[in-house]
C-alpha atoms as a PDB file:
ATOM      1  CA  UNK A   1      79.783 119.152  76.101  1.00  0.00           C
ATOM      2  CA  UNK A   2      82.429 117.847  78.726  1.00  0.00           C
ATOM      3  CA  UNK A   3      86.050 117.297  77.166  1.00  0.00           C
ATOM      4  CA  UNK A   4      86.437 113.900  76.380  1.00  0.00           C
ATOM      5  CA  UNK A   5      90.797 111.805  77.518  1.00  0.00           C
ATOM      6  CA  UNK A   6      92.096 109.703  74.602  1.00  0.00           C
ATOM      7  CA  UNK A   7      93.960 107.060  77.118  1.00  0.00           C
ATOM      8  CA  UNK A   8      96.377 104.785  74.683  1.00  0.00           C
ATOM      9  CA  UNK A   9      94.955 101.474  74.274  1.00  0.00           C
ATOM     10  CA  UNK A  10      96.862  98.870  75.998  1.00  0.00           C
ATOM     11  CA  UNK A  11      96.000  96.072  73.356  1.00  0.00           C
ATOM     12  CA  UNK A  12      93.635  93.256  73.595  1.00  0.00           C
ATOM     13  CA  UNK A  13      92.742  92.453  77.768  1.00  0.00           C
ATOM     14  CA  UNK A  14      93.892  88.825  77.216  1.00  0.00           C
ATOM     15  CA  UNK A  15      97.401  90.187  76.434  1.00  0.00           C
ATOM     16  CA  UNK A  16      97.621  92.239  78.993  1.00  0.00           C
ATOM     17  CA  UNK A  17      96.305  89.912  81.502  1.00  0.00           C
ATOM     18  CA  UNK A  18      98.832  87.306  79.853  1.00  0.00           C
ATOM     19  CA  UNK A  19     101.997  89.808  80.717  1.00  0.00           C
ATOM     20  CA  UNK A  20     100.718  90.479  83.931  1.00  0.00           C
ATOM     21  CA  UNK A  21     100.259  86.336  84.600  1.00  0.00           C
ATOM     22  CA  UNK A  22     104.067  85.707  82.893  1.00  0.00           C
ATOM     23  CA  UNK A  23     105.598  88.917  85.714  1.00  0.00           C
ATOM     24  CA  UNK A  24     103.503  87.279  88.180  1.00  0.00           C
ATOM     25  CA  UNK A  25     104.990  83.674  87.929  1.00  0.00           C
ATOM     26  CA  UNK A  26     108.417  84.886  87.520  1.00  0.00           C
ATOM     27  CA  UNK A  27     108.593  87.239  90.727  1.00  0.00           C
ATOM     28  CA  UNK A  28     106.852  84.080  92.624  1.00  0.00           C
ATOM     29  CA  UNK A  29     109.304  81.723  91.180  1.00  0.00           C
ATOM     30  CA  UNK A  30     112.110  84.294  92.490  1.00  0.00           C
ATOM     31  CA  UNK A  31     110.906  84.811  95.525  1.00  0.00           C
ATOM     32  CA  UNK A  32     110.549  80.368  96.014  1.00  0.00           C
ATOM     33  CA  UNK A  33     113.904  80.077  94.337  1.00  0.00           C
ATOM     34  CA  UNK A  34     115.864  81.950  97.371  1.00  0.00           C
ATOM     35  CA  UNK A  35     113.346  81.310 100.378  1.00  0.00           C
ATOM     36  CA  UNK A  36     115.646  79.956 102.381  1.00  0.00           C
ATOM     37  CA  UNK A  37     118.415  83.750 102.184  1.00  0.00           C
ATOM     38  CA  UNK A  38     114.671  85.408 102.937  1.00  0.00           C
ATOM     39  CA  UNK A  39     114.025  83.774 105.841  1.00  0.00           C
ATOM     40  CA  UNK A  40     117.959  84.519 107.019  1.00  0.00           C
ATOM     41  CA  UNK A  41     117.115  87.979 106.355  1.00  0.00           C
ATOM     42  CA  UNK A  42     114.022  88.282 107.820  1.00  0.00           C
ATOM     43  CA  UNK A  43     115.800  86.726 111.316  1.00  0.00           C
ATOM     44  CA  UNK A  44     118.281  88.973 110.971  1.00  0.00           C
ATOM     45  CA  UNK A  45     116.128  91.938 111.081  1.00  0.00           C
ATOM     46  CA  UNK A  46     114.317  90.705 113.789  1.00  0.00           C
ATOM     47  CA  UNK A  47     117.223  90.729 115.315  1.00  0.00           C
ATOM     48  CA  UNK A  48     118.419  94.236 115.016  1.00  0.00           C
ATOM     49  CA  UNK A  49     115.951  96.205 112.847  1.00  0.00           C
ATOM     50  CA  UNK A  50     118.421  98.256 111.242  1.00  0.00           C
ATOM     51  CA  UNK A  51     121.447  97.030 108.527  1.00  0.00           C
ATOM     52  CA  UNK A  52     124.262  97.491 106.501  1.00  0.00           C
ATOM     53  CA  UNK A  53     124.717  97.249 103.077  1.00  0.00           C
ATOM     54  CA  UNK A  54     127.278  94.749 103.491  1.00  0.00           C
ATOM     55  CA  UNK A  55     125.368  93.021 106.255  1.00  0.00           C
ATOM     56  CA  UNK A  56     122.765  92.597 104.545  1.00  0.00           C
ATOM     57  CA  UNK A  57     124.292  90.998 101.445  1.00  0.00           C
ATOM     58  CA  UNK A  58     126.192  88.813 104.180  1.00  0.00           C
ATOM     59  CA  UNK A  59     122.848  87.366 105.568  1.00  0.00           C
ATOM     60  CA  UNK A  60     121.754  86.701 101.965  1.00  0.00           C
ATOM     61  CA  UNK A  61     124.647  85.020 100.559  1.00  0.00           C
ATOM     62  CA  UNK A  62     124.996  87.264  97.932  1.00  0.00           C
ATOM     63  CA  UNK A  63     128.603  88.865  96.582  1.00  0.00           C
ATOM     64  CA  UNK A  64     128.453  92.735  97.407  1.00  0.00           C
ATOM     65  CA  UNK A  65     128.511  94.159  93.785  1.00  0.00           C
ATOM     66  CA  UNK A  66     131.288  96.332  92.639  1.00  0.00           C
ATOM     67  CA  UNK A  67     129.854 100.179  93.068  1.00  0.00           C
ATOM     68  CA  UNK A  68     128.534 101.262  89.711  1.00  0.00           C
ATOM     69  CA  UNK A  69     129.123 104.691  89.708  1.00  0.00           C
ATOM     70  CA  UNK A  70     128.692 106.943  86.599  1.00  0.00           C
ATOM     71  CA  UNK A  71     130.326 109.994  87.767  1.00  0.00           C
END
């Protein structure tokens, strides 16, 4: 008799599938919502493959965030 994995049910399919729909619409949304600092990007590293931190949050438009470190 062959041992036999207990896997944790994930809860009924149409959940799951309705998380996985609800992610899937907000990283689309995201990605639609700042096209136009992807496509910057994407130039730029045509351009010259390899960035900066700080160059790349220049291409983007985005403020550099303070460093977070938790020392």
């Amino acid at each position: 008799m062959g041992l036999r994995t207990e896997r944790p049910s994930l809860g009924d399919d149409s959940e799951v599938r309705r998380i996985i729909d609800e992610c899937h619409a907000t990283a689309h949304g995201v990605l639609r919502d700042h096209r136009e600092r992807l496509e910057v990007l994407a130039h730029r590293l045509l351009e010259r493959e390899t960035r900066d931190e700080s160059e790349i949050y220049a291409a983007v438009g985005f403020d550099r965030p303070l460093s977070t470190n938790r020392d």
